[in-house]
Structures are given as structure tokens and as C-alpha cells.
Protein backbone atom coordinates (compact mmCIF):
# COMPACT_ATOMS: atom_id res chain seq x y z
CA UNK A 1 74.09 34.52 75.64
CA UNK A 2 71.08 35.40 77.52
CA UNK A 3 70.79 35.05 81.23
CA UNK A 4 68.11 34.93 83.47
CA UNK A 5 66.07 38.41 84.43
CA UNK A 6 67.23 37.75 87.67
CA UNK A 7 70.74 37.50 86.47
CA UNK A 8 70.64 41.01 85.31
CA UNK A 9 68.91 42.56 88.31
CA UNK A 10 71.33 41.13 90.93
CA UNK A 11 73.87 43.52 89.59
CA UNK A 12 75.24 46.06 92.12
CA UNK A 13 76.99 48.88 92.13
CA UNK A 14 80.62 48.04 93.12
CA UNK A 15 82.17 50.95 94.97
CA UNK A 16 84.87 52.47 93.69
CA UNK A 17 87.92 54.51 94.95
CA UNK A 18 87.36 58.35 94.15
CA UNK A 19 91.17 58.66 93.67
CA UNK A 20 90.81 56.30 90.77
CA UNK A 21 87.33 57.43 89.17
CA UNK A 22 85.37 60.25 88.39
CA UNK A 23 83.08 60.51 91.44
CA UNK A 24 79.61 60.29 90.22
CA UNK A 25 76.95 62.86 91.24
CA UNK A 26 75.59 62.28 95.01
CA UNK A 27 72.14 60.77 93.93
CA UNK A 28 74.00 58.50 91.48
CA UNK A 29 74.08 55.55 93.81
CA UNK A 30 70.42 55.44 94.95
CA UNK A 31 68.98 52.07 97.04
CA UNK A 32 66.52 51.29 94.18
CA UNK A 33 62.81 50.25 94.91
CA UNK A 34 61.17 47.14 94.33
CA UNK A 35 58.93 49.05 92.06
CA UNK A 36 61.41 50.22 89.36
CA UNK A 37 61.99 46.03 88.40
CA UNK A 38 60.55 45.80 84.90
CA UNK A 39 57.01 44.56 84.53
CA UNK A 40 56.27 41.10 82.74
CA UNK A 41 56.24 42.22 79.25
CA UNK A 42 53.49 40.56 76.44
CA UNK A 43 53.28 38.16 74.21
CA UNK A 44 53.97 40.37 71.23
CA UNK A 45 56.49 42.14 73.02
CA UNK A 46 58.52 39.20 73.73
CA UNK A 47 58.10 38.10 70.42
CA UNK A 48 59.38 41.29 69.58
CA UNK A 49 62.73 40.64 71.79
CA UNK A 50 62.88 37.05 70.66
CA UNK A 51 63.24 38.41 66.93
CA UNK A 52 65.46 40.94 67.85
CA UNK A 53 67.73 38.55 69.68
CA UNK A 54 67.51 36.01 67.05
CA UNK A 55 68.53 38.81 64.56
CA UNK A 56 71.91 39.92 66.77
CA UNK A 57 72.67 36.17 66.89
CA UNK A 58 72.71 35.45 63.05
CA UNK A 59 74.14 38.40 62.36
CA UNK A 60 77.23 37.18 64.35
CA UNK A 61 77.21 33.91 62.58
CA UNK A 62 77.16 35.51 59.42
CA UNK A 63 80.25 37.47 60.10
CA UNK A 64 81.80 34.14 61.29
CA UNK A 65 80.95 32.33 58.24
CA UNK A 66 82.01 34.57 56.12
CA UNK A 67 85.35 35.73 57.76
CA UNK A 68 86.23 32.11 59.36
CA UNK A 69 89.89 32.65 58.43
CA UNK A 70 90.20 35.93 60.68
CA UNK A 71 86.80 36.07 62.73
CA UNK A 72 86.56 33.23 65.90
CA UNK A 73 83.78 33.44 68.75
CA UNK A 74 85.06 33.47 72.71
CA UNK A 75 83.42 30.74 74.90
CA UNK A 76 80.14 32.95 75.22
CA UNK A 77 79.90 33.03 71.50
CA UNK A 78 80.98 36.98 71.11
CA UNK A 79 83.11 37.44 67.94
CA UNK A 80 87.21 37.78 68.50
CA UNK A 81 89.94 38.31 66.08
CA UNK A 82 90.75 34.84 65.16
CA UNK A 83 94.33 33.55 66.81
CA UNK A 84 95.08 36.63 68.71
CA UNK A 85 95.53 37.25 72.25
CA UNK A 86 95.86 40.77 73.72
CA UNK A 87 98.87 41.43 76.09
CA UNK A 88 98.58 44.25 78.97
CA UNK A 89 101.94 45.33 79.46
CA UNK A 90 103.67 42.05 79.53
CA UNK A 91 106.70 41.42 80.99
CA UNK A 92 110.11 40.85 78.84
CA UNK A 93 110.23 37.63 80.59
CA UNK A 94 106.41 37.10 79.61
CA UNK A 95 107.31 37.96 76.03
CA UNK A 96 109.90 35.79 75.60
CA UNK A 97 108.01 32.79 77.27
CA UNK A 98 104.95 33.19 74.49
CA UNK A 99 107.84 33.45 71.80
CA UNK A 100 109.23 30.00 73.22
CA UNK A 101 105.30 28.57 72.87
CA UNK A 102 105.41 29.68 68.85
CA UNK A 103 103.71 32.94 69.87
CA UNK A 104 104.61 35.98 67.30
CA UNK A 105 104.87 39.33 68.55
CA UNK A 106 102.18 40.78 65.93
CA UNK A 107 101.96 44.32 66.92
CA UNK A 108 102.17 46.50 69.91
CA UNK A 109 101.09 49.77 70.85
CA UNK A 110 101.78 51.91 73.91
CA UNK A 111 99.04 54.73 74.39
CA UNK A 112 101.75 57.35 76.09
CA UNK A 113 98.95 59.76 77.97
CA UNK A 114 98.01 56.44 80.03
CA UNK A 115 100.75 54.72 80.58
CA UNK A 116 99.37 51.47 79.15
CA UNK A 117 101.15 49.37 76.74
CA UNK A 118 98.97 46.40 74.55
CA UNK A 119 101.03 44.04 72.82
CA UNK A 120 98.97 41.31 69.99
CA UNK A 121 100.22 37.91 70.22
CA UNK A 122 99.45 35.74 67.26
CA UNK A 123 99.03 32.05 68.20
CA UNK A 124 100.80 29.27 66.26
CA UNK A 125 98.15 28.37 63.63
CA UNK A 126 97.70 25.22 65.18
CA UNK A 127 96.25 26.27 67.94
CA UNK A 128 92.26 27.45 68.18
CA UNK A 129 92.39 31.24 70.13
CA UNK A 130 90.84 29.35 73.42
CA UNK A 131 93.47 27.52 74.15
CA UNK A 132 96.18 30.31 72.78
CA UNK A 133 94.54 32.53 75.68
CA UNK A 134 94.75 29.75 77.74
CA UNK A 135 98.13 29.03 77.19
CA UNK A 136 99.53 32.95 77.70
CA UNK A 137 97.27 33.19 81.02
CA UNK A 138 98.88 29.59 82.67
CA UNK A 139 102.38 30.46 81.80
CA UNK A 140 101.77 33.97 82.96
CA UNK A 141 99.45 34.05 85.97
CA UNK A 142 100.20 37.80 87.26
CA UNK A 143 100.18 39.03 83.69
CA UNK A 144 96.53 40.51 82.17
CA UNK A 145 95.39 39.02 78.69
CA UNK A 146 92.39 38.60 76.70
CA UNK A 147 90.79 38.24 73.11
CA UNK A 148 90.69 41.12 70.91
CA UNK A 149 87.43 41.13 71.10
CA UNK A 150 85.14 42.59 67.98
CA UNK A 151 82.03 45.40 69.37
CA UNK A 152 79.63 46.43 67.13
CA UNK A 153 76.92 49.25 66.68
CA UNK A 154 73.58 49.24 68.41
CA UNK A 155 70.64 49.89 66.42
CA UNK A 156 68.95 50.00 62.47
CA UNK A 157 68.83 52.60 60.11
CA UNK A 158 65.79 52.44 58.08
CA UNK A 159 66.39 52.06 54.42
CA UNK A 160 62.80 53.31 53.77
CA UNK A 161 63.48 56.99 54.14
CA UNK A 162 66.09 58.68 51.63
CA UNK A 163 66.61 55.93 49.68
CA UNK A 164 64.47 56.50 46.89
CA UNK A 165 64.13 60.67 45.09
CA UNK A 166 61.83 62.20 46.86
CA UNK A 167 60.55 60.04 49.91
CA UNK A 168 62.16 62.51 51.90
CA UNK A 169 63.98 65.82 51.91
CA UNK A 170 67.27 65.90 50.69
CA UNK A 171 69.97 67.89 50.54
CA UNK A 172 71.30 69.37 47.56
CA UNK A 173 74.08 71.66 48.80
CA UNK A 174 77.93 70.96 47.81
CA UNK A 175 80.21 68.12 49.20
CA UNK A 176 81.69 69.54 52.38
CA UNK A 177 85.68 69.49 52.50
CA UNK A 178 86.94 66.95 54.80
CA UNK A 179 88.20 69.43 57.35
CA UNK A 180 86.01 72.35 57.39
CA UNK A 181 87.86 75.43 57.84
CA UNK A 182 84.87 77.37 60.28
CA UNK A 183 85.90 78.91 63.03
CA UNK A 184 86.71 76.97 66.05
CA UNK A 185 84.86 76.40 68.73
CA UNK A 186 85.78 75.75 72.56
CA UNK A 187 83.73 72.54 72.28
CA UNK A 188 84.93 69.44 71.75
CA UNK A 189 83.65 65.81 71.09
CA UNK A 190 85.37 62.58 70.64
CA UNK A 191 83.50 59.63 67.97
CA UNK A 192 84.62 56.01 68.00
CA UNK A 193 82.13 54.40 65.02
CA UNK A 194 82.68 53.84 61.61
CA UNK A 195 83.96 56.49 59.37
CA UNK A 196 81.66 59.90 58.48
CA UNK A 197 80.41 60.95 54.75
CA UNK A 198 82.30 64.16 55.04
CA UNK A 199 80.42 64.83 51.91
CA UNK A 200 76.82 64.60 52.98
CA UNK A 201 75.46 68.25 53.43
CA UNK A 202 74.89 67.87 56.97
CA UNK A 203 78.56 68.21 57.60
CA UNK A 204 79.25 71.48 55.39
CA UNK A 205 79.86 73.80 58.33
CA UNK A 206 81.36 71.56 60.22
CA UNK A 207 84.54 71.09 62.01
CA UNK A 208 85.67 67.49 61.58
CA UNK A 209 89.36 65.73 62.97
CA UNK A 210 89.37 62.37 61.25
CA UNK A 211 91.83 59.61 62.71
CA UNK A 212 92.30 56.01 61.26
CA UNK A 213 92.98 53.75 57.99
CA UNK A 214 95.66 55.42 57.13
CA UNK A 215 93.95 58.42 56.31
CA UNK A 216 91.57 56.98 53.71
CA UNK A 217 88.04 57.68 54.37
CA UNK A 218 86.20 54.83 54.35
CA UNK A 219 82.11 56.31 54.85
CA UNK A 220 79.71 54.59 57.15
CA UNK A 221 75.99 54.89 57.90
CA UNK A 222 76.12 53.78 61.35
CA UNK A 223 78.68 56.54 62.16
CA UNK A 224 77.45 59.01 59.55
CA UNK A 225 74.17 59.02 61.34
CA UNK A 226 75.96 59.18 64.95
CA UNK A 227 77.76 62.38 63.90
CA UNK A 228 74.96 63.96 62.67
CA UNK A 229 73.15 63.93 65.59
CA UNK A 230 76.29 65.71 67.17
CA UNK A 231 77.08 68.14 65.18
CA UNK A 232 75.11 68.16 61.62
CA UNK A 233 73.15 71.27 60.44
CA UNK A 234 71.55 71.66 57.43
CA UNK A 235 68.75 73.74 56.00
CA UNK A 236 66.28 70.52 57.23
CA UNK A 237 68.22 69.29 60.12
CA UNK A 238 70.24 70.25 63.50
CA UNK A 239 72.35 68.22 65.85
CA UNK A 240 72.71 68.86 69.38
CA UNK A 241 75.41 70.96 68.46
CA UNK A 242 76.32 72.32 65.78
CA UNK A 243 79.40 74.28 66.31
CA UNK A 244 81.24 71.92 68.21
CA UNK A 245 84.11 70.10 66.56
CA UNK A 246 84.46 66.78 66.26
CA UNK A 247 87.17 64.84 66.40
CA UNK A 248 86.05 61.23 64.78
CA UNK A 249 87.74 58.01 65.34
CA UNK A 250 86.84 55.00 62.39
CA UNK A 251 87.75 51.80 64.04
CA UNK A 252 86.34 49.69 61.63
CA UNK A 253 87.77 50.59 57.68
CA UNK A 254 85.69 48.63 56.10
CA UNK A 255 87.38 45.45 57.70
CA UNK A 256 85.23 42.50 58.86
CA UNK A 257 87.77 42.71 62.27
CA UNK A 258 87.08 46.59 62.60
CA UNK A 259 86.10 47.48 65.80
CA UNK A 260 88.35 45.17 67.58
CA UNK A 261 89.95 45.98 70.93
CA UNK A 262 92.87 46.88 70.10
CA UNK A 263 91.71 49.21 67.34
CA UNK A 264 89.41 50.54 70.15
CA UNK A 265 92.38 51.58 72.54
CA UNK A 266 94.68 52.91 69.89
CA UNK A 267 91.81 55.50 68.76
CA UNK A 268 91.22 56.11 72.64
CA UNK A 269 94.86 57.17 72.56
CA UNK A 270 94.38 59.30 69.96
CA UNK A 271 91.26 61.46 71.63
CA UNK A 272 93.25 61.20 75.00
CA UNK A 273 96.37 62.89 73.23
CA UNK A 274 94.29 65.66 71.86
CA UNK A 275 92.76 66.15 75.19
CA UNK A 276 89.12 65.63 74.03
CA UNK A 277 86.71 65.70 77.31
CA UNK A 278 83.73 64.17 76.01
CA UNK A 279 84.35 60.70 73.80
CA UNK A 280 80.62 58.85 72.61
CA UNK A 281 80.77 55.20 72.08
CA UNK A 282 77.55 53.83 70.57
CA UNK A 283 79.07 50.08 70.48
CA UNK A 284 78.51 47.45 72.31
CA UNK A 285 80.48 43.87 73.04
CA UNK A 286 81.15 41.73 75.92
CA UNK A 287 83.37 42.50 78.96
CA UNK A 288 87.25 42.91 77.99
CA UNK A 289 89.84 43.61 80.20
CA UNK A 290 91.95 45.58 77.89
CA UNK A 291 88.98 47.97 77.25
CA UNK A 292 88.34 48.23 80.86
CA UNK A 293 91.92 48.86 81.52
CA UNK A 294 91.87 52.23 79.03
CA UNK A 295 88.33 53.03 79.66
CA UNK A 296 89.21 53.28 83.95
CA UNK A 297 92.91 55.11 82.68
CA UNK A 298 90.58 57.87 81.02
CA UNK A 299 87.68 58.52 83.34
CA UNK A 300 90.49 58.46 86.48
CA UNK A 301 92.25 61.53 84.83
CA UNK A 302 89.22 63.73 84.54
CA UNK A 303 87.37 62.75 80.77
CA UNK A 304 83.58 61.28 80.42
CA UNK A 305 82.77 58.46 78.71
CA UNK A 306 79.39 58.42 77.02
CA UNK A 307 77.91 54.53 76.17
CA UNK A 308 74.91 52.89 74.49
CA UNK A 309 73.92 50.50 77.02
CA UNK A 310 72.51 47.99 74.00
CA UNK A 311 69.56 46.74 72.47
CA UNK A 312 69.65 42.94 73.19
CA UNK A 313 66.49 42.94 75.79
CA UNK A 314 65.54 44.28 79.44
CA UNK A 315 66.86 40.38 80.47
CA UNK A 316 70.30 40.19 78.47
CA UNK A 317 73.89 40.20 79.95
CA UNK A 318 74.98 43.67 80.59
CA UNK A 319 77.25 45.08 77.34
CA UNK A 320 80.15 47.25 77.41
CA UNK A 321 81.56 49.65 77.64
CA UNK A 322 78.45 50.91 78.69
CA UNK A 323 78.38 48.68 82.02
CA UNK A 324 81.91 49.76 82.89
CA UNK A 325 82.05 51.43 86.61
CA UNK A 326 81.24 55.57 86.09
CA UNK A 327 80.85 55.08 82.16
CA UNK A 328 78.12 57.35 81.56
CA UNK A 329 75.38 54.88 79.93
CA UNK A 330 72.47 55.72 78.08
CA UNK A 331 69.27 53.70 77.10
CA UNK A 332 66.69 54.93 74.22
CA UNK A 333 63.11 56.27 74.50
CA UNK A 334 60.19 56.68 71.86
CA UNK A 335 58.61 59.83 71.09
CA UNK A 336 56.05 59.10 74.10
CA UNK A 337 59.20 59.13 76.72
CA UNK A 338 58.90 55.61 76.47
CA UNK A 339 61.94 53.48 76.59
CA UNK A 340 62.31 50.79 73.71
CA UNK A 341 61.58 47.28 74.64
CA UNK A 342 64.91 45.85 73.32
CA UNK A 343 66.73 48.78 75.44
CA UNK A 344 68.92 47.12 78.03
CA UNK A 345 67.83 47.84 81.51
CA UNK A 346 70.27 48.09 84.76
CA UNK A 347 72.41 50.18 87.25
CA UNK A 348 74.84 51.17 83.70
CA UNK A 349 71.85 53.02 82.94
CA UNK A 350 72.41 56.77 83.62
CA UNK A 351 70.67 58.87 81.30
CA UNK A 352 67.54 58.62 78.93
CA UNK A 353 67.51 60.49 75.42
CA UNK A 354 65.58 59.94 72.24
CA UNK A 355 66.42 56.91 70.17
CA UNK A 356 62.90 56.31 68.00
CA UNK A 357 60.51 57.91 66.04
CA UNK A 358 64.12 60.27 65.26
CA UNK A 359 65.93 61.22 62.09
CA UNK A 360 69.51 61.68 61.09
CA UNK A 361 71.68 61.85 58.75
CA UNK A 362 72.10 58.45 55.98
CA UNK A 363 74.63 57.50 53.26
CA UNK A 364 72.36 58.96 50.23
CA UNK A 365 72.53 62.62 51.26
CA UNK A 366 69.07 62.29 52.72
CA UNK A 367 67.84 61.42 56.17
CA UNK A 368 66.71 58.20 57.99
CA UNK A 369 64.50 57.07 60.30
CA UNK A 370 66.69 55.21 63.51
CA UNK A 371 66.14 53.16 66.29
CA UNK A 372 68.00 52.13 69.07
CA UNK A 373 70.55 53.10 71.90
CA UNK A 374 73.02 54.14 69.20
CA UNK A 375 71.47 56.73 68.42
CA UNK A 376 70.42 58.33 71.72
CA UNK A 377 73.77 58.65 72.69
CA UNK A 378 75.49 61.46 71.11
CA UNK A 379 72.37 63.45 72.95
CA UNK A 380 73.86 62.68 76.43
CA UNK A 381 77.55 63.21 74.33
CA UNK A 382 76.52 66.34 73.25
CA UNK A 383 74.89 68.02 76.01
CA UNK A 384 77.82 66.84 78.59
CA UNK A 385 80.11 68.23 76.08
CA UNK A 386 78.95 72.20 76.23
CA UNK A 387 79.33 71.67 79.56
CA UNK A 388 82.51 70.11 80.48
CA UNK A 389 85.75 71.60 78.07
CA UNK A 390 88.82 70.40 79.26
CA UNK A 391 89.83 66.92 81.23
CA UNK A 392 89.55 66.99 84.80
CA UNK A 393 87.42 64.86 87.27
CA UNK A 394 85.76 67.51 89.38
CA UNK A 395 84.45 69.06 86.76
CA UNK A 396 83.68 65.96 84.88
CA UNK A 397 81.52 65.20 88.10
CA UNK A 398 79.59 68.82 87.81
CA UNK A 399 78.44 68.08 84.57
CA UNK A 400 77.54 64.86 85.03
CA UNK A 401 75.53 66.33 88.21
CA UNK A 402 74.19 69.10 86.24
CA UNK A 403 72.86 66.98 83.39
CA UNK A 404 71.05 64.77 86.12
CA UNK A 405 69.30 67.51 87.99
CA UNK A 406 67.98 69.16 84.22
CA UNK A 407 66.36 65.30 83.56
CA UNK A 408 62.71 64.66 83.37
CA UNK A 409 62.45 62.27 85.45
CA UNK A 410 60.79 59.11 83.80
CA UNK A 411 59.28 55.80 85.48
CA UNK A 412 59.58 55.41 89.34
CA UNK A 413 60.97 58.74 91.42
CA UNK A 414 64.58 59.16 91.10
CA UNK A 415 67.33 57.09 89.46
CA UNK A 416 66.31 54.00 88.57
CA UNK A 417 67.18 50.83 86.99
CA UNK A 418 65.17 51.59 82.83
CA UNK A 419 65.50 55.24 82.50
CA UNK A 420 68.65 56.62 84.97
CA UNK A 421 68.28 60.08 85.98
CA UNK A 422 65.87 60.66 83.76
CA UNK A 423 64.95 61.79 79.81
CA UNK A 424 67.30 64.78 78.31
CA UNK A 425 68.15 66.07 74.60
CA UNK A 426 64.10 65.67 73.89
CA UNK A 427 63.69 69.19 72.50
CA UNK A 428 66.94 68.00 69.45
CA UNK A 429 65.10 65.37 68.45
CA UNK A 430 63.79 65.66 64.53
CA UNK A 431 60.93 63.32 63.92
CA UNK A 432 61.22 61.85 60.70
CA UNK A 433 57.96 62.23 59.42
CA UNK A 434 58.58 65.98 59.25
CA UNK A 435 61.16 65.50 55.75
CA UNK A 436 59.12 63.31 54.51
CA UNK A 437 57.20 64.55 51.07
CA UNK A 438 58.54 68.07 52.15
């Protein structure tokens, strides 16, 4: 999956129409020096990045081996949804040439504030998912499909902290209510992660909208900890923001196929429906046409997308949706302002915010210790958020603008390639150390 570094560096910044994106702030397309390349990094650093790749790598094998009946990989080894093939709104014609190829109509869903429609076709089970793309693509050549791709969360939570009485302060306050009944507030934030322990303390004043699986919550620590770096508050612990509602998306349910494409775009529809500005996506997966399809839809009619940009290395493939053109991205820094050697590194990268030496929220009613570009996103979410309430492209540009000219600005002078604009959020960030043995 790697590439060369040079591979990663070539990127450019592809122009794009200001009628069909947000326009990004006028220093957001700077001619980037020589200087701002990364450095040759050590022996125990790349070490470091070697076990860290190694790690991502089995990690999708496991899920392979132990799914094989529903979990394939695509050509570049990224996990798909075994057998199906995503549809962008396909012909009648189209559909009725996959049906006469044993193609089954699965499901279909047609997100009604973009105009998009994605239909699933399930492949005879003969046929591997390759050549079921393959097949859909020849016999449609001016139709758009793809594999329902699976993305996944960026970063570790430390099971060291909160896991055992005592290591570290814990909450002891009652179970919040799903839906908190405070009063509202004009800000808003979109979540797609796993579902949220509505019951961990952090949450007890909070405004929460929860979409997906059917209305069962299903808790998760990757998105427990995301939303309480938005929004938590507790007698030990503040996110960004406090009194901002949330209104969280859980793609995944506990399935070994959450996060999938298609699960993606439906809960996209549902924060586009409610008119949510602001949406923070700390996953990461490969390039997807289907994704980039909704993802362009929203940011043309005026909302900001907020995107880990990925822990796989300064020399990995760019990830999405992170690398998607006018997706806000943001990379991770240490308590030092110094970014984390498996941060991705790259034109996607917009913003800087703490993502080490940082505590949130974890499933035991305690707090964690994380790491990673996970986890310095809902900063950049956060902070865009109080500034930007409503949908609309100008204004989604002023924020964006205003956020970059508040930066510190880290590593070479201006925008450049490791830290974007520059480090914000550093004054939210809770360093662990300060629960422990409280």
C-alpha cells in the first residue's frame, strides 16, 4: 500500500471551480518551499512507522479472516463489502442490464437534499467483487460504480488509564439520558464514528441527536472518545464545546462491514437533512467515488467537512476523505507542537490540533490517554463550528479563513505541507497525567 515519498509529495492542488466548492481562504493555495519537504527521519523512528504500518496491515487481515464470507480486499488490498458494487444513479437501462448479468438489486438509497441516488448491486455468488465491478463498469461505461468500500478510525486509545479503580479519575455522577433535555444551543456539530456511551458522565449535560441501527445504541470507544472532545464536560474534563449539540451518526453497529460507503452516505444524508454546518470525520479509507460524489454535493452547498488526514506515515498514499478537494484536513501534534511521526503529511493537510499526550473520554466511565489524527479532529470540528451556524459557502469560507489567521504557525512560514495553517484548539487540550491518582 505504501508508495514512494516522492509519490506523496508530487501531489498538487487541482483547481477547482468556485461555483462547485467552497472557496478556500486566499493563502490556502500557497507555492510551497523546498524547505517544508520532511526531513530523513531515524532509525528508531522508522522503526516506529514500520510497526505502525505493519500493525494497520494485520489488522486488516484479521478482519478479512475473520469475516471472509462478507469482508473482500479491492486490488490495493483496502477492505470492501464482499460481492457488492455501488451504483451512482444508474440508469433503468443500466439496472436492468446488471439484472440480466445475475446482479440483485440489494438496496438503494436516494439522499433527497443532494440529489444523489446509490443503488447496491449484489454480484452472483460466483463471481469474486473484482470482476463484479468489472463487469457493471464494461457494460456501463458512462455510468459511475465502485466497491463499498469499509473506512476505519485513526488512532489508539490506551487501555492503561481508566481501566483499572483508581489509575485515574473517574466519574461517579448518574447515567445521562440519551437525549439530554438542556437548553439548546445555536451550535451545531455533525459525528460520523461509532456509536457514543450516552451513559458515561461526560455526556450528562449534553445535547445528543443519535441516528443509525435502528435506534439501538450500540457504544463505542473510538467514537465515545471523539464526542467527548466535542462536547463532554464533567467535573474533571471539558470539550471544545460544551454546549453545542451534537448530532451523532454510528455507521458501524457493531457490524464487521460498519463503516462502509454506503452506510457513510446515508448518515451524510441524515446531517445534510438536518442542516448541520459542521460534520467531523475521524476515518480514514482509500479513494471512493461514491464518497467523493456526496462529500463534493455537501461542501458545494455551503457545509465544512472536517477529516483526519491518517496515521499510516509521512510516505503513505494519501487517505480519505481527508484528501478530498476543500475537505478541511487535520494532522496531530504532541504536547511540544510537534506533529506525530505516523501523521500523514501533504497539501490535505489544513490545520494542526492536539492529538498526544491528550485525554478523553473511554468506555469505563473514566478517561484515556489517545493518540493519533482521530483525535485532533473534533478540535478543528469544534472551533469551525462556533463559528460557522448555518450552511452556506461564503460563510463556510470566513471561518475557514478565520480559523487560519488565529493558527500558530508551526514548521516553515505559512501553509505548508506537515502542519497546514498552523496549530489551533491547544489551550482544550487535557493532558492525561493530570486525572491520574487525583
Amino acid at each position: 500500500m505504501p508508495c514512494s515519498m516522492q509519490c506523496l509529495w508530487a501531489m498538487t492542488l487541482m483547481a477547482t471551480s468556485a461555483t462547485a466548492q467552497v472557496r478556500l481562504p486566499s493563502n490556502a493555495l500557497p507555492t510551497l518551499p523546498i524547505q517544508t519537504l520532511p526531513q530523513p527521519i531515524g532509525q528508531v523512528q522508522s522503526q516506529s512507522l514500520y510497526r505502525l504500518s505493519e500493525l494497520h496491515r494485520l489488522e486488516i487481515n484479521r478482519l478479512i479472516r475473520e469475516n471472509h464470507r462478507t469482508v473482500d480486499r479491492d486490488p490495493n488490498g483496502d477492505p470492501v463489502i464482499r460481492n457488492e458494487v455501488l451504483g451512482l444513479s444508474p440508469t433503468d437501462s443500466a439496472m436492468d442490464g446488471a439484472r440480466s448479468r445475475g446482479f440483485i438489486v440489494d438496496r438503494e438509497q436516494t439522499l433527497g437534499a443532494m440529489n444523489i441516488r446509490i443503488v447496491v448491486f449484489r454480484a452472483p455468488p460466483s463471481m469474486s467483487t473484482k470482476k463484479a465491478l468489472g463487469a457493471l463498469r464494461e457494460a456501463d461505461p458512462g455510468g459511475s460504480y465502485d466497491y463499498n468500500h469499509i473506512y476505519s478510525g485513526g488512532g489508539e486509545i490506551s487501555q492503561d488509564h481508566g481501566s483499572t479503580a483508581g489509575a485515574i479519575a473517574r466519574d461517579t455522577a448518574p447515567p445521562a439520558p440519551a437525549t439530554s433535555t438542556s437548553a439548546s444551543s445555536q451550535v451545531r456539530i455533525g459525528l460520523l464514528d461509532t456509536g457514543l456511551d450516552l451513559g458515561h458522565p461526560v455526556f450528562r449535560d449534553s445535547i445528543v441527536h443519535a441516528w443509525g441501527c435502528s435506534n439501538h445504541t450500540i457504544p463505542g470507544a473510538h467514537g465515545t472518545a471523539v464526542a467527548s472532545l466535542l462536547i463532554g464536560h464533567s467535573e474533571v474534563f471539558h470539550g471544545v464545546h460544551p454546549d453545542a449539540e451534537l448530532y451523532a451518526a454510528d455507521v458501524y453497529c457493531g457490524r464487521p462491514t460498519g463503516g462502509a460507503v454506503d452506510a457513510l452516505a446515508a448518515a451524510f444524508g441524515w446531517l445534510a437533512q438536518e442542516r448541520i454546518p459542521v460534520i467531523n470525520v475521524s476515518l480514514v479509507g482509500p479513494k471512493n467515488a461514491m464518497l467523493e460524489r456526496v462529500i463534493g454535493s455537501l461542501i458545494s452547498s455551503g457545509y465544512i467537512i472536517v477529516a483526519a488526514v491518517g496515521n499510516d506515515g509521512p510516505a503513505a498514499p494519501p487517505l480519505y476523505p481527508a484528501s478530498y478537494p476543500n475537505v478541511v484536513g487535520v494532522t496531530a501534534v504532541d504536547s511540544r507542537g510537534h506533529v506525530l511521526i505516523e501523521a500523514a503529511r501533504g497539501p490535505q493537510v489544513m490545520f494542526a490540533s492536539p492529538g498526544a499526550d491528550l485525554a478523553a473520554a473511554n468506555s469505563d466511565h473514566g478517561y484515556a490517554a489517545v493518540r493519533g489524527t482521530s483525535f485532533a479532529t473534533p478540535f478543528v470540528a469544534a472551533l469551525l463550528a462556533a463559528r460557522f451556524t448555518a450552511p452556506d459557502s461564503a460563510k463556510a469560507a470566513a471561518a475557514i479563513d478565520a480559523l487560519a489567521q488565529a493558527a500558530v504557525d508551526l514548521g516553515a512560514t505559512g501553509r505548508d505541507l506537515t502542519y497546514g495553517f498552523g496549530l489551533v484548539g491547544a489551550d482544550y487540550r487535557i493532558d492525561p497525567t493530570r486525572l491520574i491518582h487525583r
